[in-house]
PDB file of N, CA and C in Angstrom:
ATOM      1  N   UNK A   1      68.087  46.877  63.760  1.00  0.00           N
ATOM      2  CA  UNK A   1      69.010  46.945  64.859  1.00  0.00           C
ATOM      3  C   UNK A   1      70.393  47.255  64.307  1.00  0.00           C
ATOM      4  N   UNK A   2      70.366  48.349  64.630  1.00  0.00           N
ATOM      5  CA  UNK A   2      72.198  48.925  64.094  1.00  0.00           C
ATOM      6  C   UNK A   2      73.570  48.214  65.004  1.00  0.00           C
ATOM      7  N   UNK A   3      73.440  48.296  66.147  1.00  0.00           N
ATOM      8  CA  UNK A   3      74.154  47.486  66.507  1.00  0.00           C
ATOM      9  C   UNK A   3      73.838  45.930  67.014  1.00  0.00           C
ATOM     10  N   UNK A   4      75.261  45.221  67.409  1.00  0.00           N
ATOM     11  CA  UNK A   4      75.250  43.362  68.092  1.00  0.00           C
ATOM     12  C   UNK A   4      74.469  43.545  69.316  1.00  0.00           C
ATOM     13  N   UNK A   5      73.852  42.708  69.600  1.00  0.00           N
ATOM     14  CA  UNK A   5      72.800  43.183  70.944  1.00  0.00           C
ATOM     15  C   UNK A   5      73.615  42.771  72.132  1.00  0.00           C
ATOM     16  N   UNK A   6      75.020  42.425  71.762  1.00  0.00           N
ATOM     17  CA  UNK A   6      75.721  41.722  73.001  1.00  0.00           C
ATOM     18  C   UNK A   6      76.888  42.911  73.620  1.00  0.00           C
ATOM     19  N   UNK A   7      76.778  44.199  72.607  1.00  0.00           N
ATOM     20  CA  UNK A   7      77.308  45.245  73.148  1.00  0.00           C
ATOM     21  C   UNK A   7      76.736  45.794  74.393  1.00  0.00           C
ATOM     22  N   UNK A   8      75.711  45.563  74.701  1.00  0.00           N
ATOM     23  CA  UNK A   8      74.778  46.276  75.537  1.00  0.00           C
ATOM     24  C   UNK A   8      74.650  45.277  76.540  1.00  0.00           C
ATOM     25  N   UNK A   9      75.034  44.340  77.076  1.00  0.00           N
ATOM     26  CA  UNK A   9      75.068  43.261  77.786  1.00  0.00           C
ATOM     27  C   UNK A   9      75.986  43.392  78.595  1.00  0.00           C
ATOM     28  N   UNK A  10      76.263  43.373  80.337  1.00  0.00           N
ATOM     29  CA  UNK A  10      77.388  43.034  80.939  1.00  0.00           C
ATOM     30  C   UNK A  10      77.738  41.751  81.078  1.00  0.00           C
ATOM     31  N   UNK A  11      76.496  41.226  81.823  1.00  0.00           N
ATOM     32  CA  UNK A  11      77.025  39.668  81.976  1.00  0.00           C
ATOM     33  C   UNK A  11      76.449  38.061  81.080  1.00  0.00           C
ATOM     34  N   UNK A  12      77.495  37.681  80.725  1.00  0.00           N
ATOM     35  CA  UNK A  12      76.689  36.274  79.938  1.00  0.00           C
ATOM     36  C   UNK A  12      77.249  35.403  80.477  1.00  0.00           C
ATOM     37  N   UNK A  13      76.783  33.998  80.336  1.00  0.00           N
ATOM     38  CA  UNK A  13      76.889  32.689  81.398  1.00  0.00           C
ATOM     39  C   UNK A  13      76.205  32.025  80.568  1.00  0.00           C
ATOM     40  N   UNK A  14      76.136  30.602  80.550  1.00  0.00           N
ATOM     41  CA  UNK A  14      77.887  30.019  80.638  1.00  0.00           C
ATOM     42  C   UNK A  14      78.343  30.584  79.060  1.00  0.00           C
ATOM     43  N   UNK A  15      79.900  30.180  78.727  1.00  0.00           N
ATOM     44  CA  UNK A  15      80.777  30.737  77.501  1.00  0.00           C
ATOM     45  C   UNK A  15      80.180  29.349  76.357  1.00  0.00           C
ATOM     46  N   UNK A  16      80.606  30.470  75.404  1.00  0.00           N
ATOM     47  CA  UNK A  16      80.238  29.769  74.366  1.00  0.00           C
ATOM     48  C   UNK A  16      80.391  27.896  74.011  1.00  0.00           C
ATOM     49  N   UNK A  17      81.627  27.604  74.309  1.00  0.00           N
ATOM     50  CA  UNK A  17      81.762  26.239  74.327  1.00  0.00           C
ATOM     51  C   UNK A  17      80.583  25.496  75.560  1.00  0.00           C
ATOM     52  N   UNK A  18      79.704  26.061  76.419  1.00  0.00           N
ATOM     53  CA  UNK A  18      79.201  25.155  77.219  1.00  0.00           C
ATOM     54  C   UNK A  18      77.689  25.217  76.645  1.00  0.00           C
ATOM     55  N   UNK A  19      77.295  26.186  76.053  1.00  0.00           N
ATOM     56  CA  UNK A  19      76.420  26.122  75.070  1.00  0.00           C
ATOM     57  C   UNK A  19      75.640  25.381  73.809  1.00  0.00           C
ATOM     58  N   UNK A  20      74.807  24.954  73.889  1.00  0.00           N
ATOM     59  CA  UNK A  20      73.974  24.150  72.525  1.00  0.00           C
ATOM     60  C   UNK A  20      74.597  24.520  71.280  1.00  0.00           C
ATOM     61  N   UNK A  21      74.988  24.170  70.835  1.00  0.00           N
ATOM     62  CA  UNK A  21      74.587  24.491  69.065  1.00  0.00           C
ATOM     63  C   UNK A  21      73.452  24.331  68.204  1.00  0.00           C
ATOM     64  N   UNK A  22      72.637  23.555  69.412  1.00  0.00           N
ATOM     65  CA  UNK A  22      71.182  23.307  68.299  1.00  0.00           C
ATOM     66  C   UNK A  22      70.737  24.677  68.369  1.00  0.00           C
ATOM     67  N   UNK A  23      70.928  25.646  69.471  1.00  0.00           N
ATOM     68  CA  UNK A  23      69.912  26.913  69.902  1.00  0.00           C
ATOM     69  C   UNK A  23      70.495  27.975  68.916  1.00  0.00           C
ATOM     70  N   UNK A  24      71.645  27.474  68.379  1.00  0.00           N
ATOM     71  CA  UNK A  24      72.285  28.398  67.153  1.00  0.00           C
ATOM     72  C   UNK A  24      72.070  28.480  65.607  1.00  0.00           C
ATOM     73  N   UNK A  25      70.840  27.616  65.596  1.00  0.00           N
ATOM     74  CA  UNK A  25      70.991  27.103  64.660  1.00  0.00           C
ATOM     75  C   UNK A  25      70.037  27.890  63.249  1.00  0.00           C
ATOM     76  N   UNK A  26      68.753  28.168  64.108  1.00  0.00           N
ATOM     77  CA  UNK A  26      67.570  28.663  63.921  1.00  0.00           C
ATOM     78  C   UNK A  26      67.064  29.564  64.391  1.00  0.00           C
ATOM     79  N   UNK A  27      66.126  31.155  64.216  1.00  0.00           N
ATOM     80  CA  UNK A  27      65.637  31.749  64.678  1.00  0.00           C
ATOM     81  C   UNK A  27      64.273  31.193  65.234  1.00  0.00           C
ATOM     82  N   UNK A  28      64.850  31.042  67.189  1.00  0.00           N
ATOM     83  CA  UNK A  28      63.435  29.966  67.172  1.00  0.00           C
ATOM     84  C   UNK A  28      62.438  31.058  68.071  1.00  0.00           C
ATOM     85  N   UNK A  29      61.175  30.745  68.395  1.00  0.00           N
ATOM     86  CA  UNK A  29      59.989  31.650  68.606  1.00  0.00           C
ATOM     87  C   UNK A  29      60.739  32.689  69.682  1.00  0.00           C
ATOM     88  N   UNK A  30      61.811  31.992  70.885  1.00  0.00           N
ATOM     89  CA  UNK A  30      62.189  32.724  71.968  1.00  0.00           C
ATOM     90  C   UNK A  30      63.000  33.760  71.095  1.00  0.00           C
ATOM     91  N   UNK A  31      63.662  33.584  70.173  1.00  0.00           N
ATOM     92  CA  UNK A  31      65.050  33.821  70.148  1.00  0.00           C
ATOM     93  C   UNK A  31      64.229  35.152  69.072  1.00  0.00           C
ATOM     94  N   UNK A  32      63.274  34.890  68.506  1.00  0.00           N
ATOM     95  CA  UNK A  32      62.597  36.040  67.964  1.00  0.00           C
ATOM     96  C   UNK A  32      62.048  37.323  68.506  1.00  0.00           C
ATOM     97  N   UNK A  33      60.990  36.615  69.642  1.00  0.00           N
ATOM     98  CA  UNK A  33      60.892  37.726  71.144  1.00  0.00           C
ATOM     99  C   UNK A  33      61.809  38.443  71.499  1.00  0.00           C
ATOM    100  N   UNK A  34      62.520  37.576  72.120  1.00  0.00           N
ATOM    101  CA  UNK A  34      63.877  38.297  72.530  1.00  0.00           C
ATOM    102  C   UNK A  34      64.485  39.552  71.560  1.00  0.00           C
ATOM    103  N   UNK A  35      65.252  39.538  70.283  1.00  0.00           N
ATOM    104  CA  UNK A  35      65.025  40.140  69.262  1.00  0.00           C
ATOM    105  C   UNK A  35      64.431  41.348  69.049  1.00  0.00           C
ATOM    106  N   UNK A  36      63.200  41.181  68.896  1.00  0.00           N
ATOM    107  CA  UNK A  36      62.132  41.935  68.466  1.00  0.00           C
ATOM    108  C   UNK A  36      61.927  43.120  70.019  1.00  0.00           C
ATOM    109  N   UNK A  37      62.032  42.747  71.460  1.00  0.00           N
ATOM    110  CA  UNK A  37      61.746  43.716  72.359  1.00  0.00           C
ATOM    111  C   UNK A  37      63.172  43.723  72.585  1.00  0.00           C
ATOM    112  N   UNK A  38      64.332  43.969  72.336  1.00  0.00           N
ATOM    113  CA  UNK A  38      65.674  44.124  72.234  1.00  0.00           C
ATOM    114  C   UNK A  38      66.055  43.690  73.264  1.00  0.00           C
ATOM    115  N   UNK A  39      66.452  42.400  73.711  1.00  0.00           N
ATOM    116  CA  UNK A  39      66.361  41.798  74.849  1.00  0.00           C
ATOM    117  C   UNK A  39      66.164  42.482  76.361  1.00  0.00           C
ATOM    118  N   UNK A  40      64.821  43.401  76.158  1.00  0.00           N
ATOM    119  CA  UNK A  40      64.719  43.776  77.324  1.00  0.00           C
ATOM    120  C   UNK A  40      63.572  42.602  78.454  1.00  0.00           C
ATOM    121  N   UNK A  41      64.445  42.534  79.101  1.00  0.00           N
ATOM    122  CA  UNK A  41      63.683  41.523  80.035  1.00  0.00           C
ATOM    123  C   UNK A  41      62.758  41.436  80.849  1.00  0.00           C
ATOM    124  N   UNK A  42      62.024  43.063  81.143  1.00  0.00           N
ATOM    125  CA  UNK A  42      60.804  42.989  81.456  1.00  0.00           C
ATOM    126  C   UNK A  42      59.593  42.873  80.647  1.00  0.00           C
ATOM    127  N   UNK A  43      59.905  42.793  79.379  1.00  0.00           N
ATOM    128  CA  UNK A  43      58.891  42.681  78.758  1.00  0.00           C
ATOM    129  C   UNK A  43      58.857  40.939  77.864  1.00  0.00           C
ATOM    130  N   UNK A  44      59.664  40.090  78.510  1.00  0.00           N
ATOM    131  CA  UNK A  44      60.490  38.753  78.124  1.00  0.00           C
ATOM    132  C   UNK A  44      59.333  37.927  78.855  1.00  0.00           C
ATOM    133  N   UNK A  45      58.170  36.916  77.672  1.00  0.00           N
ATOM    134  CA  UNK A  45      57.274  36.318  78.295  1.00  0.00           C
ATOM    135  C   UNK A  45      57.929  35.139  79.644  1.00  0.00           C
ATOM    136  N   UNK A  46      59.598  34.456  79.021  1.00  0.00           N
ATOM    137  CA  UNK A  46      60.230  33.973  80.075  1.00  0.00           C
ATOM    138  C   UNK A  46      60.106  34.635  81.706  1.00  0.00           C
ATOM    139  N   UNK A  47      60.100  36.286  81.790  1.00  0.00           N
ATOM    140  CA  UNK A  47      60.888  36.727  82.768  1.00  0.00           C
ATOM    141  C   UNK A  47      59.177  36.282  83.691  1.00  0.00           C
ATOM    142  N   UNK A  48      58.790  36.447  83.569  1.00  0.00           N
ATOM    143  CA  UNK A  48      57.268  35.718  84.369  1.00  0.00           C
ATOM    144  C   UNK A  48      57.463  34.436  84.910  1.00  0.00           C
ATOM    145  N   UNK A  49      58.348  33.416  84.375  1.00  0.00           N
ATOM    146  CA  UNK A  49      58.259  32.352  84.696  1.00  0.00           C
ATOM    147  C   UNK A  49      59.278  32.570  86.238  1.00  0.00           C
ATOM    148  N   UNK A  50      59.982  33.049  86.071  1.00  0.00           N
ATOM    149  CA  UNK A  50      60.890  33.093  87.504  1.00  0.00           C
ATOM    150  C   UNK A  50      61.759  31.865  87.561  1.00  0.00           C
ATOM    151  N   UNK A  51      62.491  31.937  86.307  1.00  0.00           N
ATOM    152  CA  UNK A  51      63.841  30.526  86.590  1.00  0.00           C
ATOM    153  C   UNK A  51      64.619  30.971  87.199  1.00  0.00           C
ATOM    154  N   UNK A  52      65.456  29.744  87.284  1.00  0.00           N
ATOM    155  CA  UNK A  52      66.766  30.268  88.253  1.00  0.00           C
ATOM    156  C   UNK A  52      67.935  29.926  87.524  1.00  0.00           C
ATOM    157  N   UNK A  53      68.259  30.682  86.375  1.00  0.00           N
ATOM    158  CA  UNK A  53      69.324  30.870  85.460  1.00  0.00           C
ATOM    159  C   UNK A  53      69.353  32.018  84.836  1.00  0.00           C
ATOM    160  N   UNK A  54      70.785  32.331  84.153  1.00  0.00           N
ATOM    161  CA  UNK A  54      71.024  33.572  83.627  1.00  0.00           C
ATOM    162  C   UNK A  54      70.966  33.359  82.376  1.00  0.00           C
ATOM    163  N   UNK A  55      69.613  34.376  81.661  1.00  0.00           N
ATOM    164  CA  UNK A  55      69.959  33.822  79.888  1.00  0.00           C
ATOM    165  C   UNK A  55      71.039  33.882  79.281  1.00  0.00           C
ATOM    166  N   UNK A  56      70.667  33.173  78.378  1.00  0.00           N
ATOM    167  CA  UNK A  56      71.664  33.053  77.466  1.00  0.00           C
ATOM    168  C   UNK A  56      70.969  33.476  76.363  1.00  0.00           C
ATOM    169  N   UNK A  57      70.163  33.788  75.661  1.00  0.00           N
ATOM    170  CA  UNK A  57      69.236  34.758  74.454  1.00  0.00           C
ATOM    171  C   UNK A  57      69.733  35.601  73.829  1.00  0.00           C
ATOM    172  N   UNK A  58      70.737  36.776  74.814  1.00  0.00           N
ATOM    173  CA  UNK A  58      71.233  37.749  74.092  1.00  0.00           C
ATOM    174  C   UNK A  58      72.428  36.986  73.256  1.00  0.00           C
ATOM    175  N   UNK A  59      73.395  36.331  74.015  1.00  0.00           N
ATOM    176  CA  UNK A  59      74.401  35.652  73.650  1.00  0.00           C
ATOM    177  C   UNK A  59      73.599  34.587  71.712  1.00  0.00           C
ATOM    178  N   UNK A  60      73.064  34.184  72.098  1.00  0.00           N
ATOM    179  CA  UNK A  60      72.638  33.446  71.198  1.00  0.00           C
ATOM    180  C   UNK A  60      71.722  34.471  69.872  1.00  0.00           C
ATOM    181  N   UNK A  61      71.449  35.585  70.607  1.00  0.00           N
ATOM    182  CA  UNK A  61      70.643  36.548  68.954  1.00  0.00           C
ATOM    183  C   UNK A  61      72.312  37.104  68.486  1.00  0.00           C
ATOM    184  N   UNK A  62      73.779  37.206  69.236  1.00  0.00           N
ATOM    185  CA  UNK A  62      74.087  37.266  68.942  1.00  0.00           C
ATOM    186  C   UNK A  62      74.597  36.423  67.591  1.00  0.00           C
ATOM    187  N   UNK A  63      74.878  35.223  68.010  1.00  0.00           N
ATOM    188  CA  UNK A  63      75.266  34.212  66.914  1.00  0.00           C
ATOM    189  C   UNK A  63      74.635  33.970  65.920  1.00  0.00           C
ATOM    190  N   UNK A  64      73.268  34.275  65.991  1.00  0.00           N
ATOM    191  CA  UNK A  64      72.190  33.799  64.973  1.00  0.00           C
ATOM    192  C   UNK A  64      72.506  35.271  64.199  1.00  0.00           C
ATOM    193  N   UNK A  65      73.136  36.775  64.804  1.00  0.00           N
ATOM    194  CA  UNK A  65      73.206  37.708  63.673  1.00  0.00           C
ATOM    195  C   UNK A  65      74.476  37.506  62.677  1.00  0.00           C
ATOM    196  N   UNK A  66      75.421  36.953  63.640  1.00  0.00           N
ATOM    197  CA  UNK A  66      76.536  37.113  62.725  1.00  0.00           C
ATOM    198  C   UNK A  66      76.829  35.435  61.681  1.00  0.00           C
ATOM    199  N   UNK A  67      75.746  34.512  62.289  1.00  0.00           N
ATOM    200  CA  UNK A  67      76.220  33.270  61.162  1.00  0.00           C
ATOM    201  C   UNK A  67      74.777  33.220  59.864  1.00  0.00           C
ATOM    202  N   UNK A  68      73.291  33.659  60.348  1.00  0.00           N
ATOM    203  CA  UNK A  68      72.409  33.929  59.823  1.00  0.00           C
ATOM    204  C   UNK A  68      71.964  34.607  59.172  1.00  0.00           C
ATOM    205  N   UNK A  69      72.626  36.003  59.742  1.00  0.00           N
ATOM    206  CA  UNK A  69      71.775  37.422  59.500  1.00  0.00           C
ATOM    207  C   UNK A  69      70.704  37.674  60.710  1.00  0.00           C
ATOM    208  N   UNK A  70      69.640  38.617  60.457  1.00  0.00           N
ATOM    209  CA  UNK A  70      68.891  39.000  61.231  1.00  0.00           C
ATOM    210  C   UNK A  70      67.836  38.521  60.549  1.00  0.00           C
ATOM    211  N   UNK A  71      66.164  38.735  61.752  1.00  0.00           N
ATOM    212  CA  UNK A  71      65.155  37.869  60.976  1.00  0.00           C
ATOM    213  C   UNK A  71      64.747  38.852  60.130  1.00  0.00           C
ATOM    214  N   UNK A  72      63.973  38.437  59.451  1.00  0.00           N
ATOM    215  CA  UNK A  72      62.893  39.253  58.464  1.00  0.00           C
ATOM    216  C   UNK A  72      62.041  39.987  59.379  1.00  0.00           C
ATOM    217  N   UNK A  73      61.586  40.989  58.436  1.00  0.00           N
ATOM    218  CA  UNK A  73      60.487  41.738  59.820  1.00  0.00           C
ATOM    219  C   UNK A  73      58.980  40.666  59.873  1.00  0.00           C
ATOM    220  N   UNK A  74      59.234  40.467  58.361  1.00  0.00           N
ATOM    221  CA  UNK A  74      57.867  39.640  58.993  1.00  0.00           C
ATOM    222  C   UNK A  74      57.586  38.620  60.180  1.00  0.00           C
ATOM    223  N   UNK A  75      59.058  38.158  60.474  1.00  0.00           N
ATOM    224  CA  UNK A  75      59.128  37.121  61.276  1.00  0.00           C
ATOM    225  C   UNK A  75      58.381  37.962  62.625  1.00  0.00           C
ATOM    226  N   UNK A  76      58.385  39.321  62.836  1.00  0.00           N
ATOM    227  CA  UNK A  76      57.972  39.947  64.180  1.00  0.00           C
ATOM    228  C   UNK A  76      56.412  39.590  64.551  1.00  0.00           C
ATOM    229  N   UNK A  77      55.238  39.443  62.932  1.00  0.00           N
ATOM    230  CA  UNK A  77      54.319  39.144  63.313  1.00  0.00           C
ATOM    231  C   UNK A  77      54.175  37.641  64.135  1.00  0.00           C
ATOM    232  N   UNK A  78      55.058  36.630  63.724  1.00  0.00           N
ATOM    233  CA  UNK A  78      54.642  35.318  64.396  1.00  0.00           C
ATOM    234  C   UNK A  78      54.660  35.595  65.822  1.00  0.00           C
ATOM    235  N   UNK A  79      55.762  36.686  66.473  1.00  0.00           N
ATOM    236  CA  UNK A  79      55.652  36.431  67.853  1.00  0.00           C
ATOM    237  C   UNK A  79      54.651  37.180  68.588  1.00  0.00           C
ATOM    238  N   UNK A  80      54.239  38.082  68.185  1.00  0.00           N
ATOM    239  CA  UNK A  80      52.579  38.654  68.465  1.00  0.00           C
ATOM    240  C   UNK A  80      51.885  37.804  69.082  1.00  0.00           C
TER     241      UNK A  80
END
């Protein structure tokens, strides 16, 4: 991924201070999905569930690129 995936994003909710820090912490199984189909959301096993909130995923692969890095590719097989 050449570019921040949060360039491509209009809207994020809520701002960073109202946000977890645990969800920042780790590349976790969502945050890999997400990732890996470039947060497109029809193909987001979440977007099936039909919540009633606005992710926050992109916002958060952001943080995990710029304090982490990005995952390994291998990490793409776990979410298979």
């Amino acid at each position: 991924m050449d570019k921040i995936i949060s360039e491509n994003i209009d809207l994020y909710s809520p701002a960073n201070d109202e946000m977890s820090d645990s969800i920042t912490q780790n590349w976790t199984q969502q945050a890999l999905e997400c990732y890996f189909i470039n947060c497109d959301c029809k193909k987001c096993s979440l977007s099936r569930g039909n919540y009633s909130f606005i992710c926050q995923m992109p916002k958060v692969i952001d943080i995990l690129i710029q304090t982490i890095g990005e995952p390994e590719k291998e990490e793409q097989l776990k979410t298979a």
